[in-house]
PDB file of N, CA and C in Angstrom:
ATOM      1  N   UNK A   1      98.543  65.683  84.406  1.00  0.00           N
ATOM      2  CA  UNK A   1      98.312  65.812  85.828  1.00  0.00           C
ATOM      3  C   UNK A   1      99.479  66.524  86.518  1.00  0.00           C
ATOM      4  N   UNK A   2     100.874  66.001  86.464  1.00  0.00           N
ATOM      5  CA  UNK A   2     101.991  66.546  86.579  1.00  0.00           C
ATOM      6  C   UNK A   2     102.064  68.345  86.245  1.00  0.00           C
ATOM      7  N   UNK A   3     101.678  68.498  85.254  1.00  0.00           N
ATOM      8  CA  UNK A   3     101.605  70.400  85.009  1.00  0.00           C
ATOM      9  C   UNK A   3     100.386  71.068  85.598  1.00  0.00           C
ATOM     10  N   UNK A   4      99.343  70.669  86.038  1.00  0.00           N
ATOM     11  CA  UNK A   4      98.591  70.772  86.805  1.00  0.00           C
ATOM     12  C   UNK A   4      98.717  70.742  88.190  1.00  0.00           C
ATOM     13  N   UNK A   5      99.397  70.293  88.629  1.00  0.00           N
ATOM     14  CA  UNK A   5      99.859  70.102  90.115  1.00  0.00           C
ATOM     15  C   UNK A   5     101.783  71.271  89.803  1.00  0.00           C
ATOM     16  N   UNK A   6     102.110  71.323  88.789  1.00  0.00           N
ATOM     17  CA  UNK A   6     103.164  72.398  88.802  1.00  0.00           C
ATOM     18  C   UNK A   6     102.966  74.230  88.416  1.00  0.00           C
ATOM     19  N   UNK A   7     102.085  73.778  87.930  1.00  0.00           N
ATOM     20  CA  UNK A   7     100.587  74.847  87.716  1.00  0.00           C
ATOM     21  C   UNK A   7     100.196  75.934  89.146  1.00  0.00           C
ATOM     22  N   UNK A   8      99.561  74.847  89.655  1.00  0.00           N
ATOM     23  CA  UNK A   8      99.487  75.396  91.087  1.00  0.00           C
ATOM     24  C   UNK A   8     100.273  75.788  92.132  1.00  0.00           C
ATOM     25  N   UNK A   9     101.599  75.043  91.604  1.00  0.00           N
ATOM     26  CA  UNK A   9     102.864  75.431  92.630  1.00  0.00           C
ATOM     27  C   UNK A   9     102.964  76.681  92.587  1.00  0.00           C
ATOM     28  N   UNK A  10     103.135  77.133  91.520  1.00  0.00           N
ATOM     29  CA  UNK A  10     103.974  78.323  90.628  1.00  0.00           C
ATOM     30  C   UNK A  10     102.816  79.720  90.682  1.00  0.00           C
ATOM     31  N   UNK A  11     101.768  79.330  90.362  1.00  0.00           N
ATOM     32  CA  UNK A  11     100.941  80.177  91.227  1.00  0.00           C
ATOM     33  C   UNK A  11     100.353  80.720  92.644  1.00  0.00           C
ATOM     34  N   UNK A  12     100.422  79.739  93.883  1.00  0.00           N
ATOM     35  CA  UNK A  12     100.670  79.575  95.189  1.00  0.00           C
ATOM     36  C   UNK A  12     101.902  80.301  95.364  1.00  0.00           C
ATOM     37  N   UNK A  13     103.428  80.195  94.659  1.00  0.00           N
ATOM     38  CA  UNK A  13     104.104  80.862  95.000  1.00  0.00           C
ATOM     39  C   UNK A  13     104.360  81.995  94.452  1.00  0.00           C
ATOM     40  N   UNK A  14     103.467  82.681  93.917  1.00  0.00           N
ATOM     41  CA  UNK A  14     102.932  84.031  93.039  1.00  0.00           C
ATOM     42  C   UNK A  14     102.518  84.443  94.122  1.00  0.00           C
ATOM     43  N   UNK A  15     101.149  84.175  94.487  1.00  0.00           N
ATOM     44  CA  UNK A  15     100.413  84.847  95.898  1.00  0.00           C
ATOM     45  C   UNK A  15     101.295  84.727  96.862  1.00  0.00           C
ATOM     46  N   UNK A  16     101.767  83.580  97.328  1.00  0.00           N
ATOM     47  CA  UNK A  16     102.710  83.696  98.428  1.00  0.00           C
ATOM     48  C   UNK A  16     103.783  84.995  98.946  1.00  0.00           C
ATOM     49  N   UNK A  17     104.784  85.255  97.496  1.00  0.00           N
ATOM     50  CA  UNK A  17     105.586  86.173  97.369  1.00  0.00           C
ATOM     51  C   UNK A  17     104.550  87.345  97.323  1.00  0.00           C
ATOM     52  N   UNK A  18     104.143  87.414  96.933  1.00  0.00           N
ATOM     53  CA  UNK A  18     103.362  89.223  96.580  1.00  0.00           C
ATOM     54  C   UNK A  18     102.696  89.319  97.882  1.00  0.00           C
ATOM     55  N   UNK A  19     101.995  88.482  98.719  1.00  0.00           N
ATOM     56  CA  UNK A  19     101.509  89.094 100.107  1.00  0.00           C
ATOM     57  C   UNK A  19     102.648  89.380 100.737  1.00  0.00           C
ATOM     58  N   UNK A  20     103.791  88.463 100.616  1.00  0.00           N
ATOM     59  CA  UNK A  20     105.055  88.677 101.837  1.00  0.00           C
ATOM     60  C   UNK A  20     105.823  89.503 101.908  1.00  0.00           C
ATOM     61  N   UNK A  21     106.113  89.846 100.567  1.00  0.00           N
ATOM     62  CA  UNK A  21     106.866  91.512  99.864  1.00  0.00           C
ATOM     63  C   UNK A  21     105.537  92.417 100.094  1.00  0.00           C
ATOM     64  N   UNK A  22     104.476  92.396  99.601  1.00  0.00           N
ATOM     65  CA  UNK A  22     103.517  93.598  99.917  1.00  0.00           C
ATOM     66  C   UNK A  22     103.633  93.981 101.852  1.00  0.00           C
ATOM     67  N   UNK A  23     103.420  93.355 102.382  1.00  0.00           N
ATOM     68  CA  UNK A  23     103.612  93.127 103.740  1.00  0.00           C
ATOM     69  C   UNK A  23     105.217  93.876 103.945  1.00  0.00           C
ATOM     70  N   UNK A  24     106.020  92.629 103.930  1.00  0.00           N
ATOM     71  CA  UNK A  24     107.587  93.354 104.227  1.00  0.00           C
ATOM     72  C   UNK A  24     107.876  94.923 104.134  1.00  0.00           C
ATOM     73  N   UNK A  25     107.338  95.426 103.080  1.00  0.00           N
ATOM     74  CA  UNK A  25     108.073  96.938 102.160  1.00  0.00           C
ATOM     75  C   UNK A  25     106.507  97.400 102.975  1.00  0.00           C
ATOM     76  N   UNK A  26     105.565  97.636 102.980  1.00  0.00           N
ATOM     77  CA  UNK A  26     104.691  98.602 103.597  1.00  0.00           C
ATOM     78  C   UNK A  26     105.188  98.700 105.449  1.00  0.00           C
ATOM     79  N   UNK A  27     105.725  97.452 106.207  1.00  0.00           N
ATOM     80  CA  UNK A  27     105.486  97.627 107.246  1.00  0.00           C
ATOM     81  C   UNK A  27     107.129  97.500 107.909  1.00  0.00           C
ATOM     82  N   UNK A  28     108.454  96.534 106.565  1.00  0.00           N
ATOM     83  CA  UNK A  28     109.508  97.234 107.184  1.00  0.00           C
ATOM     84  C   UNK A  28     110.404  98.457 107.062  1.00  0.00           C
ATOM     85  N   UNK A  29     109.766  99.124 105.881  1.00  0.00           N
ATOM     86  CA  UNK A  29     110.771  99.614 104.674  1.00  0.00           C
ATOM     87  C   UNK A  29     109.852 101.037 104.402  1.00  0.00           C
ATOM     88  N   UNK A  30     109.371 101.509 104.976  1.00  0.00           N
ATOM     89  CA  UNK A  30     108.719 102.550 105.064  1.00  0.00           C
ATOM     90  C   UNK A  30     109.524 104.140 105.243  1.00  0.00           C
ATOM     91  N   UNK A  31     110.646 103.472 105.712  1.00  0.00           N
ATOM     92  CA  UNK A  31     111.605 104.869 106.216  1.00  0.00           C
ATOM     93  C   UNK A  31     112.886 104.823 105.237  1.00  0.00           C
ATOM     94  N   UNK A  32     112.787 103.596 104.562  1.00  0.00           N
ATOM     95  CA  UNK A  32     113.923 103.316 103.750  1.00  0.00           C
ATOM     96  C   UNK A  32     113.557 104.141 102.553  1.00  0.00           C
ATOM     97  N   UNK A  33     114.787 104.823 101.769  1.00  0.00           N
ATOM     98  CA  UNK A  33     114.298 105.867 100.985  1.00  0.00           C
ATOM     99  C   UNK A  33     114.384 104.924  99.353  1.00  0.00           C
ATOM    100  N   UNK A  34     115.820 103.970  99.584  1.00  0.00           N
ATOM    101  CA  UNK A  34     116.157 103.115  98.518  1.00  0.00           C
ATOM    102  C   UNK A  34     115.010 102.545  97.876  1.00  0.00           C
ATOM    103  N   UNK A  35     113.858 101.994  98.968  1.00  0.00           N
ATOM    104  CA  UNK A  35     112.915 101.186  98.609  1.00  0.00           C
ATOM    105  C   UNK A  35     111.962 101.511  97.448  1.00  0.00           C
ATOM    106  N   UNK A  36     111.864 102.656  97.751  1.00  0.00           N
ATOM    107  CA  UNK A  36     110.562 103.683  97.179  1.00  0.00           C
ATOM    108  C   UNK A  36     111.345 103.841  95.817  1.00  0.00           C
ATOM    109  N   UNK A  37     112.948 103.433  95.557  1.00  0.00           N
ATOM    110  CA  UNK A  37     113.025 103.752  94.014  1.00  0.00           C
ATOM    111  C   UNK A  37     112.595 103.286  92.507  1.00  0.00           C
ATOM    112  N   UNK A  38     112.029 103.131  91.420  1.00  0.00           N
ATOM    113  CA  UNK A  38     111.426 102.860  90.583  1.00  0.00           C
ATOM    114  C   UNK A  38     111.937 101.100  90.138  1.00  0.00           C
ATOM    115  N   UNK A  39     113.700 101.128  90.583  1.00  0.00           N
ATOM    116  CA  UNK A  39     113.968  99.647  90.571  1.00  0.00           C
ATOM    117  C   UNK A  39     113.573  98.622  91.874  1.00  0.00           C
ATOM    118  N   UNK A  40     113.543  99.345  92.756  1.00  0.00           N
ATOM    119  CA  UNK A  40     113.372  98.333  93.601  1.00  0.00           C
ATOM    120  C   UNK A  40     112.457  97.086  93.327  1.00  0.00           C
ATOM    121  N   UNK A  41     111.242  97.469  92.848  1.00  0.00           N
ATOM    122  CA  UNK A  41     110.348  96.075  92.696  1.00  0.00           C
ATOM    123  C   UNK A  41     111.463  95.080  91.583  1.00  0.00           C
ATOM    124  N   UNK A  42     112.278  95.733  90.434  1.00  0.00           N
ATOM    125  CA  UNK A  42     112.572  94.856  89.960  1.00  0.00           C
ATOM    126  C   UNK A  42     114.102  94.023  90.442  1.00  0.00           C
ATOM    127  N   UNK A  43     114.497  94.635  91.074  1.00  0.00           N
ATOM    128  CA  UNK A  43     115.573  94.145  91.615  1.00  0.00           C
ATOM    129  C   UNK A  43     115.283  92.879  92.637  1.00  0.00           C
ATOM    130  N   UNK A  44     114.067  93.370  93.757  1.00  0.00           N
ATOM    131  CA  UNK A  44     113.356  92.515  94.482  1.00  0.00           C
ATOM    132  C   UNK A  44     112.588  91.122  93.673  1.00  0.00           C
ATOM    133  N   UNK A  45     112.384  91.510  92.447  1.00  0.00           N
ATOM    134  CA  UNK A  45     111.658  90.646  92.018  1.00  0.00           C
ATOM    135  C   UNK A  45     112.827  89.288  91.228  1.00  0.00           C
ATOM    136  N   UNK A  46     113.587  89.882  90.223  1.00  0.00           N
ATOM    137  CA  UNK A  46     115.130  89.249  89.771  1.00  0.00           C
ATOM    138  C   UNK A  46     115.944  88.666  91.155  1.00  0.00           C
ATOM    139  N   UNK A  47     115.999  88.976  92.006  1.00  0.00           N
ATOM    140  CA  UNK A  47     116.705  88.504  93.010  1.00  0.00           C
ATOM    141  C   UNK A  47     115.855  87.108  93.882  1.00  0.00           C
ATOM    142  N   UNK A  48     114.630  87.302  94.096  1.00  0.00           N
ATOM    143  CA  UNK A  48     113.740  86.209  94.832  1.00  0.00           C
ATOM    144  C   UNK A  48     114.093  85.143  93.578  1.00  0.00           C
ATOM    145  N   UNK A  49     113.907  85.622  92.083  1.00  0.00           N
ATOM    146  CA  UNK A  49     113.890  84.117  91.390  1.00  0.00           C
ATOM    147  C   UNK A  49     115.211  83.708  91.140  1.00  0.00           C
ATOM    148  N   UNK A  50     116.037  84.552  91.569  1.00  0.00           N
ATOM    149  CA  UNK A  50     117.530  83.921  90.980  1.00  0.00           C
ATOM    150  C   UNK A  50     117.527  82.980  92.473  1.00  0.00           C
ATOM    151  N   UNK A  51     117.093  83.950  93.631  1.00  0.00           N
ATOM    152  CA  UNK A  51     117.894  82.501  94.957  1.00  0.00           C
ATOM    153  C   UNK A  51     117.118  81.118  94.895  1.00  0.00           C
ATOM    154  N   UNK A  52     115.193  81.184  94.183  1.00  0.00           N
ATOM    155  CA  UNK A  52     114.331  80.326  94.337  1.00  0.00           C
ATOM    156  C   UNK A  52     114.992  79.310  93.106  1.00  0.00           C
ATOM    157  N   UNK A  53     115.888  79.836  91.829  1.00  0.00           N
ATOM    158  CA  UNK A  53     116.286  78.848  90.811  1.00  0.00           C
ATOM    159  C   UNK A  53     116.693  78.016  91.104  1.00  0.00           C
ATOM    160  N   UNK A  54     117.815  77.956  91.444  1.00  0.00           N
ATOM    161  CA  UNK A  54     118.424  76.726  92.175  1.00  0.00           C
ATOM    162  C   UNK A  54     117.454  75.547  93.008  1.00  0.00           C
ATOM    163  N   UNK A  55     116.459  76.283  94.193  1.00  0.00           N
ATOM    164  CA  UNK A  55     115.825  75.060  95.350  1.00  0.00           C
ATOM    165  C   UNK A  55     114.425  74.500  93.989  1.00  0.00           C
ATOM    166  N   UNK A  56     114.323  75.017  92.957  1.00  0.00           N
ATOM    167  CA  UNK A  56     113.250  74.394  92.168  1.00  0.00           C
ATOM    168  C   UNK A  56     113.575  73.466  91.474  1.00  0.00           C
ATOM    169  N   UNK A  57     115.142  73.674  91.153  1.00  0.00           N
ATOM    170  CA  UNK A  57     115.520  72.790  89.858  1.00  0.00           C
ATOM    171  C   UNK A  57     115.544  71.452  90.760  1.00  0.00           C
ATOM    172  N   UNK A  58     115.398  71.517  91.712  1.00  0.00           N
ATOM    173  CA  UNK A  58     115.777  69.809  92.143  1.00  0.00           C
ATOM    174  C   UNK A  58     114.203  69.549  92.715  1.00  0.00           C
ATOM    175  N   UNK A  59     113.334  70.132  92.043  1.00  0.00           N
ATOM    176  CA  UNK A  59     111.990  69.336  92.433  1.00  0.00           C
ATOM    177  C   UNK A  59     111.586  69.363  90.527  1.00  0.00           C
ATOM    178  N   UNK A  60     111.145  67.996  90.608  1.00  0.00           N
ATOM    179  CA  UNK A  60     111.250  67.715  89.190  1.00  0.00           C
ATOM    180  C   UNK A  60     109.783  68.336  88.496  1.00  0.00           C
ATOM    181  N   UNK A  61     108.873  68.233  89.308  1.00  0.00           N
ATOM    182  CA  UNK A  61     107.318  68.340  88.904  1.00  0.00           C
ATOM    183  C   UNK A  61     107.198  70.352  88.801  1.00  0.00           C
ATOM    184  N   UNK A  62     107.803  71.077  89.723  1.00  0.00           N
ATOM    185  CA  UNK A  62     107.548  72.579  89.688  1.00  0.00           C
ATOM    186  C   UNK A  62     108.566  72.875  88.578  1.00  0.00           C
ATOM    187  N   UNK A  63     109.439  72.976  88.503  1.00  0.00           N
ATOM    188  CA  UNK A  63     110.665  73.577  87.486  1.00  0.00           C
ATOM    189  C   UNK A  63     110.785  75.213  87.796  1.00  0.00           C
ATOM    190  N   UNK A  64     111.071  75.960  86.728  1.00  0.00           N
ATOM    191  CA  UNK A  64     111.438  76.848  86.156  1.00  0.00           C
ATOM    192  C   UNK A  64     110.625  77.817  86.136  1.00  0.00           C
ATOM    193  N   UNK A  65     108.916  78.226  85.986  1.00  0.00           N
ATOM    194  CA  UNK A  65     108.340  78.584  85.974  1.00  0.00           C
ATOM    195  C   UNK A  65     107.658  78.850  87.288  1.00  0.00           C
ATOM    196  N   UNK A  66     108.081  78.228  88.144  1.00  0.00           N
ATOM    197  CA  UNK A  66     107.802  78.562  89.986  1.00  0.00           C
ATOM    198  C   UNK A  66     108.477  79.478  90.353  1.00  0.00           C
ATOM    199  N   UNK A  67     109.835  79.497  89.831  1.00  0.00           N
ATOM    200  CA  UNK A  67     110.643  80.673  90.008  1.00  0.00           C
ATOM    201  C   UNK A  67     110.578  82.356  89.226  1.00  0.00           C
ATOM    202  N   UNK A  68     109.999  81.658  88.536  1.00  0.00           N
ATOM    203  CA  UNK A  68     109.894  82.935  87.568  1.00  0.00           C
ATOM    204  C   UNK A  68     108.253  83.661  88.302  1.00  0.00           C
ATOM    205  N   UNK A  69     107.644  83.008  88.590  1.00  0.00           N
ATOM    206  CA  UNK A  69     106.273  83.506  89.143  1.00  0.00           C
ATOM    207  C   UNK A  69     106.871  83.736  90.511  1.00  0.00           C
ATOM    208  N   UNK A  70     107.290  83.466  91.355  1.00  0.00           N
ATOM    209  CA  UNK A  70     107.689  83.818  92.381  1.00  0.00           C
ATOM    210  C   UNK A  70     108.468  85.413  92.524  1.00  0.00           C
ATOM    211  N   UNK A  71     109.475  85.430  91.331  1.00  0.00           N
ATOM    212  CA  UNK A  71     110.296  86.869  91.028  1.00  0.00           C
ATOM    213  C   UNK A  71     109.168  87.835  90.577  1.00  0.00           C
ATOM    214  N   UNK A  72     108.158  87.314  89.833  1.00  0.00           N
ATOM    215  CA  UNK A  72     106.740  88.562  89.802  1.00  0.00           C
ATOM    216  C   UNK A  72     105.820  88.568  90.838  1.00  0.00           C
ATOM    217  N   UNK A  73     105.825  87.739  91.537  1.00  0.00           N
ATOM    218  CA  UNK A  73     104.953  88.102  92.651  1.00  0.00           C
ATOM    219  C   UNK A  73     105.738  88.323  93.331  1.00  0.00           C
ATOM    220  N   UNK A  74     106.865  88.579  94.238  1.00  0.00           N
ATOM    221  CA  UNK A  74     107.628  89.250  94.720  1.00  0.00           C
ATOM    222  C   UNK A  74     107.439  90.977  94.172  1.00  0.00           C
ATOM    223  N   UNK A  75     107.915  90.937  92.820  1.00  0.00           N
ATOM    224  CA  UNK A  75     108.189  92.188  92.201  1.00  0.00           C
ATOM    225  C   UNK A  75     107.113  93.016  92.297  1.00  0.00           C
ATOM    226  N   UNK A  76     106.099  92.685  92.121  1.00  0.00           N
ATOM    227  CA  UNK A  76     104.581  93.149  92.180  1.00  0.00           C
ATOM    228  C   UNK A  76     103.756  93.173  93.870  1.00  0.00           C
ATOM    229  N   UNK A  77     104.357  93.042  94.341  1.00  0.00           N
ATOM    230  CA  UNK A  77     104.670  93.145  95.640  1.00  0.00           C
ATOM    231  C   UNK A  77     104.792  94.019  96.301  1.00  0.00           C
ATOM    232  N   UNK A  78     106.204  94.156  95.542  1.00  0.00           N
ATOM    233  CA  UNK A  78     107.212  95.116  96.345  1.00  0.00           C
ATOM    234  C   UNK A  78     106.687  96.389  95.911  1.00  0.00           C
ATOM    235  N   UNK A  79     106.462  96.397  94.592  1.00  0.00           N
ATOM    236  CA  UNK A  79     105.394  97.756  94.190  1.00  0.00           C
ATOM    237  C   UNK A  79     104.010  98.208  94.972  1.00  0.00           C
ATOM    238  N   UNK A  80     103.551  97.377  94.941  1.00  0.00           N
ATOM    239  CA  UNK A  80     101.534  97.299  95.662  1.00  0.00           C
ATOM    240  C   UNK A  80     102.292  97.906  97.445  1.00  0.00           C
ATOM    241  N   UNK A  81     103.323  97.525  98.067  1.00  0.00           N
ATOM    242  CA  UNK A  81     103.939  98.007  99.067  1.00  0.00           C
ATOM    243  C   UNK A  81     104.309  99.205  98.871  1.00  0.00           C
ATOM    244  N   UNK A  82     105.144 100.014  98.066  1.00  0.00           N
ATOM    245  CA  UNK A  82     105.435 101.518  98.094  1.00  0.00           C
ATOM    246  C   UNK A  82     104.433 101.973  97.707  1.00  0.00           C
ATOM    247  N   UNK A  83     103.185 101.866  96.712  1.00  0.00           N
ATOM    248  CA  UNK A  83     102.227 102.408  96.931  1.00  0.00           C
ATOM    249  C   UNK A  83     101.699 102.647  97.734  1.00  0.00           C
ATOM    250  N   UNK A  84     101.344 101.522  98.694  1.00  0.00           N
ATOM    251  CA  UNK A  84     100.899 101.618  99.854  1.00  0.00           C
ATOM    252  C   UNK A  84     101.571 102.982 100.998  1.00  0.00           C
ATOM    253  N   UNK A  85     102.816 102.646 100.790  1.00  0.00           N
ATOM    254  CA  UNK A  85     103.858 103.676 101.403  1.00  0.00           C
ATOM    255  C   UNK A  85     103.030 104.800 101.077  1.00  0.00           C
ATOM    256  N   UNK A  86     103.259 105.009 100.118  1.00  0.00           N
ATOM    257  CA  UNK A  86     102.872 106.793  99.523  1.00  0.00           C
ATOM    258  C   UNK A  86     101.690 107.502  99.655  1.00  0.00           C
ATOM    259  N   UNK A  87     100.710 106.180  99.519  1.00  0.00           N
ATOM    260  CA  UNK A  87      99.248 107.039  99.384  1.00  0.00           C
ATOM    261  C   UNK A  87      99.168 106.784 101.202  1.00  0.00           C
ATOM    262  N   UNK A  88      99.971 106.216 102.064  1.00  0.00           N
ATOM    263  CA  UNK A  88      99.578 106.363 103.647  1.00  0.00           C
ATOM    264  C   UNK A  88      98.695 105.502 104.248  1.00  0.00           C
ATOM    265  N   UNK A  89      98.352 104.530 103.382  1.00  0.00           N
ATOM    266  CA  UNK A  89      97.283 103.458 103.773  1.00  0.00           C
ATOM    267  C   UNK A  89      97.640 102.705 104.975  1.00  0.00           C
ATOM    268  N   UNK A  90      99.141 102.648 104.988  1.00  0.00           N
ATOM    269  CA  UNK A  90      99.973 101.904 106.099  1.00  0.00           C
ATOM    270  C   UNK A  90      99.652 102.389 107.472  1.00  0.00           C
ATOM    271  N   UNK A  91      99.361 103.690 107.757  1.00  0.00           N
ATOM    272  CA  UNK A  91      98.789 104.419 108.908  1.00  0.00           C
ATOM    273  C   UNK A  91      97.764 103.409 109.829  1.00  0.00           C
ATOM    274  N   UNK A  92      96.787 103.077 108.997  1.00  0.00           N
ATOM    275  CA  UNK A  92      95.127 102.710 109.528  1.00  0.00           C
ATOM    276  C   UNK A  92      96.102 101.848 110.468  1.00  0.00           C
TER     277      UNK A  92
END
């Protein structure tokens, strides 16, 4: 029951991060040239799970794997956002 309910954390904070980075980078980061570079998603993505490591380890039921889904949905994110950038969808 316990990995089932940490299950869902870790995925909730998959979607969570990837709408908020998809969002952020299409609508703040549009003029930023850094953004659009091939690391950015992964830097964005390594960085959300290194600050989220720490606030998980002290919830006993999510762990380790909330963070790590969080740094790919971030990362994947931040990508689905410069796409967005490029192909101009951000316009509408």
């Amino acid at each position: 029951m316990f990995e089932f309910i940490g299950l869902v954390i870790a995925v909730g904070a998959a979607i969570g991060g990837y709408v908020k980075a998809k969002s952020f980078v299409s609508r703040r980061l549009r003029y930023v040239e850094s953004a659009k570079s091939p690391m950015a998603p992964v830097v964005a993505g390594a960085a959300a799970a290194i600050i989220a490591a720490p606030i998980v380890a002290l919830l006993p039921i999510v762990g380790a794997p909330a963070a790590i889904a969080l740094g790919v949905g971030v990362g994947v994110g931040t990508r689905a956002g410069v796409k967005e950038i490029r192909s101009g969808a951000w316009n509408d």
